[in-house]
PDB file of N, CA and C in Angstrom:
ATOM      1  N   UNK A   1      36.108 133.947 111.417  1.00  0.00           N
ATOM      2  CA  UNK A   1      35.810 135.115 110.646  1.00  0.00           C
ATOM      3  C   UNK A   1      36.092 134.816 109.177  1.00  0.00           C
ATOM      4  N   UNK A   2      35.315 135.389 108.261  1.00  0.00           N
ATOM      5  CA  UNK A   2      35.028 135.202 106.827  1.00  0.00           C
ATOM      6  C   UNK A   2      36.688 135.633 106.154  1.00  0.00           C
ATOM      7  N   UNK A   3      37.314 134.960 105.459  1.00  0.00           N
ATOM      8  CA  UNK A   3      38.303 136.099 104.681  1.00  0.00           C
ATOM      9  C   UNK A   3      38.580 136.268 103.575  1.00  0.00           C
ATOM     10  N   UNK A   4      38.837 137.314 102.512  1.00  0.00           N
ATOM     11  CA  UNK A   4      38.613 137.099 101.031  1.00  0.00           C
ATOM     12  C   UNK A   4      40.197 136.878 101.051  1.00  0.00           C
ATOM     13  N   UNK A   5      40.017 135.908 100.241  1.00  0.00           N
ATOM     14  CA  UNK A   5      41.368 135.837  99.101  1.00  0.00           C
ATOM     15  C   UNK A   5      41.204 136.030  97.892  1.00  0.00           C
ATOM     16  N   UNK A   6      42.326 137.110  97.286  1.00  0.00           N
ATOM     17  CA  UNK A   6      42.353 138.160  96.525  1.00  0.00           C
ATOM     18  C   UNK A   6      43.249 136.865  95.492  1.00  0.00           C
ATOM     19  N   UNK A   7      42.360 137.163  94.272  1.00  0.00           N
ATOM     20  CA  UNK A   7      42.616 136.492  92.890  1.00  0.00           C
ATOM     21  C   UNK A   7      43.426 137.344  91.967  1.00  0.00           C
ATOM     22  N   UNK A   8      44.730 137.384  91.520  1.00  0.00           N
ATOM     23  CA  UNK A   8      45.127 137.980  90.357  1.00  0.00           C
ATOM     24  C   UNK A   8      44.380 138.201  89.089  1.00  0.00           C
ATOM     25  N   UNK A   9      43.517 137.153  88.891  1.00  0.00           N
ATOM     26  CA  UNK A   9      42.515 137.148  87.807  1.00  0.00           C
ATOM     27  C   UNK A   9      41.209 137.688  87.806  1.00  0.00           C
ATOM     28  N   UNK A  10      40.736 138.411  89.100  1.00  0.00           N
ATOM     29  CA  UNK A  10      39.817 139.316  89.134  1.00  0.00           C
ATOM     30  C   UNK A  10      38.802 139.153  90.307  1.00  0.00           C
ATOM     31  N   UNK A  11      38.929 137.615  90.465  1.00  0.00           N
ATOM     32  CA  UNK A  11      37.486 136.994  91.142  1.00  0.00           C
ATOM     33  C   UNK A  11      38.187 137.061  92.485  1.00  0.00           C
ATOM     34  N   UNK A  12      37.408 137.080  93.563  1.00  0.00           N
ATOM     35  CA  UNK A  12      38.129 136.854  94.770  1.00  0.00           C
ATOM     36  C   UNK A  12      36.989 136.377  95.710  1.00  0.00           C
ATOM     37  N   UNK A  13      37.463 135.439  96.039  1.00  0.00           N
ATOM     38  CA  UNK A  13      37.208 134.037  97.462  1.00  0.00           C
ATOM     39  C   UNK A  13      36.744 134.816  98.297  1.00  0.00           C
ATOM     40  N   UNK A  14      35.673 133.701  99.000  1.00  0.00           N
ATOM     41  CA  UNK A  14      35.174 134.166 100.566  1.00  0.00           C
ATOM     42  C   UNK A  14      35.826 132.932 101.189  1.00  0.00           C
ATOM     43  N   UNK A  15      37.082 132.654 102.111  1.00  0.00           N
ATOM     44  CA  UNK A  15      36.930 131.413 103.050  1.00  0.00           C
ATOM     45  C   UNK A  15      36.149 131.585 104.343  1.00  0.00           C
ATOM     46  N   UNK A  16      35.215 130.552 104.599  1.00  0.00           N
ATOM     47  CA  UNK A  16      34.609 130.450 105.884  1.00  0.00           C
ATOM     48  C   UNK A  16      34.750 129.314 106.894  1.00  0.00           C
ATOM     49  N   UNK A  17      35.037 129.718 107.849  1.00  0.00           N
ATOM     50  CA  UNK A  17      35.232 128.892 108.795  1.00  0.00           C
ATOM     51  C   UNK A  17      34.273 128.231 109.559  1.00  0.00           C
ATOM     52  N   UNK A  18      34.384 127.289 109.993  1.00  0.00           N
ATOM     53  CA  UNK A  18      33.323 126.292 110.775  1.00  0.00           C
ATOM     54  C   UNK A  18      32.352 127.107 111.624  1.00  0.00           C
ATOM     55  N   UNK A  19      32.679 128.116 112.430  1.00  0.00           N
ATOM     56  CA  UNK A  19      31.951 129.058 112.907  1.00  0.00           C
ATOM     57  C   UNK A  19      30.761 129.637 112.069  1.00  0.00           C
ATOM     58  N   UNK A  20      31.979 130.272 111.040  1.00  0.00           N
ATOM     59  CA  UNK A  20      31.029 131.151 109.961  1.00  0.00           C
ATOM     60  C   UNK A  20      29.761 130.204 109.064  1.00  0.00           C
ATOM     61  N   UNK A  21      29.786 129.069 108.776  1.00  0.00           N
ATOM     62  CA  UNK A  21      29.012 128.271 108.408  1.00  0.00           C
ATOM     63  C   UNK A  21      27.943 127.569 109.862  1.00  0.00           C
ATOM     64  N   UNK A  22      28.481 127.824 110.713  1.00  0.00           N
ATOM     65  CA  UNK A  22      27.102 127.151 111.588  1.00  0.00           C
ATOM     66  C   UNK A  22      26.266 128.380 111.597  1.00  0.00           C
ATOM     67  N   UNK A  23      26.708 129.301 111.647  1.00  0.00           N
ATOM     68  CA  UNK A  23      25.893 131.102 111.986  1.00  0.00           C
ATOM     69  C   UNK A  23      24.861 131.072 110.882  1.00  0.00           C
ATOM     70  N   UNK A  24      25.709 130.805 109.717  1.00  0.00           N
ATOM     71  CA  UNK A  24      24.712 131.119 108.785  1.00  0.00           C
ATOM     72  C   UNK A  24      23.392 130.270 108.784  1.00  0.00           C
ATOM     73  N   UNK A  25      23.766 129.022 109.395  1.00  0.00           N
ATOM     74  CA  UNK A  25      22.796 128.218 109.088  1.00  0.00           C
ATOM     75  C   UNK A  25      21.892 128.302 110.316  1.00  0.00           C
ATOM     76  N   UNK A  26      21.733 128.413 110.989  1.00  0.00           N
ATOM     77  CA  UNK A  26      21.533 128.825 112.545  1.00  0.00           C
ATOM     78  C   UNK A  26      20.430 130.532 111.997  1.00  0.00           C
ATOM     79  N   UNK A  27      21.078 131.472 111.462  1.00  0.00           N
ATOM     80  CA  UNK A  27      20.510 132.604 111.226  1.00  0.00           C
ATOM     81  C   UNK A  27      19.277 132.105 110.220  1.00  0.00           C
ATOM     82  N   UNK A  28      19.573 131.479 108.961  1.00  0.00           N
ATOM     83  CA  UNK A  28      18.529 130.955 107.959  1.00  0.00           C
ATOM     84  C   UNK A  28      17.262 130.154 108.969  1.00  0.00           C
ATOM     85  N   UNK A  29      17.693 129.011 109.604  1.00  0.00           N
ATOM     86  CA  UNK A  29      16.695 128.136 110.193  1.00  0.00           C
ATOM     87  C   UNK A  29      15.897 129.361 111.451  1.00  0.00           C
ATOM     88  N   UNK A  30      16.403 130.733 111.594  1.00  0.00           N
ATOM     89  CA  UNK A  30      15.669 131.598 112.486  1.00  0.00           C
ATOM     90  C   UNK A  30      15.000 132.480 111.923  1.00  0.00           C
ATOM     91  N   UNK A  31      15.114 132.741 110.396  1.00  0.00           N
ATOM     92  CA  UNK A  31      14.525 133.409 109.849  1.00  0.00           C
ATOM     93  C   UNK A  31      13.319 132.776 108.795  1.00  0.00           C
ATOM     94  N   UNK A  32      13.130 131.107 108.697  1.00  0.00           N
ATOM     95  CA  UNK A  32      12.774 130.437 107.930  1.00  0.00           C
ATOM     96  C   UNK A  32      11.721 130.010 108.827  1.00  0.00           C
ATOM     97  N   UNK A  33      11.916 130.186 110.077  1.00  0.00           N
ATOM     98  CA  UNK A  33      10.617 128.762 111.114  1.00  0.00           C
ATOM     99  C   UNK A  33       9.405 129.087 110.921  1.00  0.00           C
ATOM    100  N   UNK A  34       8.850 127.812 110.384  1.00  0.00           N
ATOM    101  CA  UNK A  34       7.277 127.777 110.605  1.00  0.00           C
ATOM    102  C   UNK A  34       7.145 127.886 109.204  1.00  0.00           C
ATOM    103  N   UNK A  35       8.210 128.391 108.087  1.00  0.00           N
ATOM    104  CA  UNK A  35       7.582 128.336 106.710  1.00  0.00           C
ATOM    105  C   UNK A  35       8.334 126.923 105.648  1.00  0.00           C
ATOM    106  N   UNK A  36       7.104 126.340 105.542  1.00  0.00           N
ATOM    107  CA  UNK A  36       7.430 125.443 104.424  1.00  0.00           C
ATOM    108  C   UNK A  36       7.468 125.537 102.637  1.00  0.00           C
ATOM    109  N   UNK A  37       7.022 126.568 102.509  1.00  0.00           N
ATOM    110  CA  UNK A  37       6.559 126.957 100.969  1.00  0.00           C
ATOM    111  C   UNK A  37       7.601 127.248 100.611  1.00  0.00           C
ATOM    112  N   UNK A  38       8.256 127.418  99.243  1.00  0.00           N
ATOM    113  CA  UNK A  38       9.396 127.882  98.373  1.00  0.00           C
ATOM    114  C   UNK A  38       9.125 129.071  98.752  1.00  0.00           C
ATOM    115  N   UNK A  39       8.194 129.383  98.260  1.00  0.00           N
ATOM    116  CA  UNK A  39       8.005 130.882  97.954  1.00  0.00           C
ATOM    117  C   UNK A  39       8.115 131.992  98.863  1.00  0.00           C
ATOM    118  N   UNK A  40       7.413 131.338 100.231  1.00  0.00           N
ATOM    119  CA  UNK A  40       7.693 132.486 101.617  1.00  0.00           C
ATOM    120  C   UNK A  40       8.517 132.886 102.021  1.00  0.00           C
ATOM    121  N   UNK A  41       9.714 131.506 102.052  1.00  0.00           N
ATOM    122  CA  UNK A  41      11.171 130.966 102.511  1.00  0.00           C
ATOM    123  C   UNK A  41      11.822 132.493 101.454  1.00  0.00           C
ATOM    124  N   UNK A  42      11.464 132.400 100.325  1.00  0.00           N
ATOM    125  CA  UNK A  42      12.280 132.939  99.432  1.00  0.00           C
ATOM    126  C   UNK A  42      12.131 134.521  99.504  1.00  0.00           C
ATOM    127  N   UNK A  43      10.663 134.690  99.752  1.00  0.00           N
ATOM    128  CA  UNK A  43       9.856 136.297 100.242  1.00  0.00           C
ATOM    129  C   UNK A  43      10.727 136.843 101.995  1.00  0.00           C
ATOM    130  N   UNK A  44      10.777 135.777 102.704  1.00  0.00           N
ATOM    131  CA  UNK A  44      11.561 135.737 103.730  1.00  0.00           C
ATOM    132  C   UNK A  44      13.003 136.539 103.680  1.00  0.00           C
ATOM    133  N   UNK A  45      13.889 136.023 102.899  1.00  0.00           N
ATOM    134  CA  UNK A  45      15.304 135.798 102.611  1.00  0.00           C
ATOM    135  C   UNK A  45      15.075 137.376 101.558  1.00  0.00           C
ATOM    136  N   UNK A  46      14.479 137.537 100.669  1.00  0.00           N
ATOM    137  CA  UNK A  46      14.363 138.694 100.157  1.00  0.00           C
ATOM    138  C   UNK A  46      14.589 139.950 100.908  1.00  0.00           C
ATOM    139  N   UNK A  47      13.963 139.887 102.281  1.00  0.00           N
ATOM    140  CA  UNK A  47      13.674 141.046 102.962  1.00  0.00           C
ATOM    141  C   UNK A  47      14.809 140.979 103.885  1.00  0.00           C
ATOM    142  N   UNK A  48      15.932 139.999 103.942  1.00  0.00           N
ATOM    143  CA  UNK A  48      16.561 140.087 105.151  1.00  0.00           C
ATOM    144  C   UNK A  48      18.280 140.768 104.526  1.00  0.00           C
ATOM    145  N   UNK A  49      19.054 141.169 104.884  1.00  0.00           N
ATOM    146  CA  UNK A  49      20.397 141.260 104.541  1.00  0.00           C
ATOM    147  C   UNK A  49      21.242 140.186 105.709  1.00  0.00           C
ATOM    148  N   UNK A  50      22.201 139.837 105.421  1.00  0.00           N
ATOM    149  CA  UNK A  50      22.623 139.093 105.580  1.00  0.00           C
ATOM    150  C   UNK A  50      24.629 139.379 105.824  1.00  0.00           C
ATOM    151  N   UNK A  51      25.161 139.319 106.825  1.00  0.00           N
ATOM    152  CA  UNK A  51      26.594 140.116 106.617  1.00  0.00           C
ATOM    153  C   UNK A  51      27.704 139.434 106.701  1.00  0.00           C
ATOM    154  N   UNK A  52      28.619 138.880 105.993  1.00  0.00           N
ATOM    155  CA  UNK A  52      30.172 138.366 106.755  1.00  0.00           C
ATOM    156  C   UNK A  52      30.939 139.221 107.436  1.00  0.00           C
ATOM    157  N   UNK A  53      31.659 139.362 108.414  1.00  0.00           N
ATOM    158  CA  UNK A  53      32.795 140.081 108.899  1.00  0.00           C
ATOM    159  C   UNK A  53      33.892 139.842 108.114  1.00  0.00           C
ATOM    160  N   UNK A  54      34.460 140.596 107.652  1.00  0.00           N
ATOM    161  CA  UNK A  54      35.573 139.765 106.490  1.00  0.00           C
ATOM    162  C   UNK A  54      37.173 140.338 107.435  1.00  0.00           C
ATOM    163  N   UNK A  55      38.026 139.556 106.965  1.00  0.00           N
ATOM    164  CA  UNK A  55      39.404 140.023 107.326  1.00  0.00           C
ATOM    165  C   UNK A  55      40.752 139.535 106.053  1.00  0.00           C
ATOM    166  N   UNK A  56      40.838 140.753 105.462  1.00  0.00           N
ATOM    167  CA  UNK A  56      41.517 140.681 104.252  1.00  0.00           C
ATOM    168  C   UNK A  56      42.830 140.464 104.731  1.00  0.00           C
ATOM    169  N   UNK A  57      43.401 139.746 104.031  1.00  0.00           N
ATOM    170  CA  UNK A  57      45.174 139.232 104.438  1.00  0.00           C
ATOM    171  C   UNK A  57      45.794 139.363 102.970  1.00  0.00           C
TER     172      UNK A  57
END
């Protein structure tokens, strides 16, 4: 599961875990198949949302 770490300086971290990085990539290559063009890929990804589960510590 995704977790933010909270920055004193304003910005705050997503860590992802080995899980959370195969999903994503796994979700992209299912939402991408069959298109080779920049542009579709990108018309693709436009229309989709996309979510981490986060767990703040």
């Amino acid at each position: 599961m995704a977790k933010i770490i909270e920055n004193n300086k304003g910005r705050r971290c997503i860590r992802l875990n080995t899980d959370d990085i195969i999903n994503i990539v796994r979700e992209y290559q299912n939402i991408i198949s069959g298109s080779y063009s920049y542009n579709i890929i990108r018309g693709k990804l436009d229309k989709v949302e996309l979510y981490l589960p986060e767990d703040l510590f």
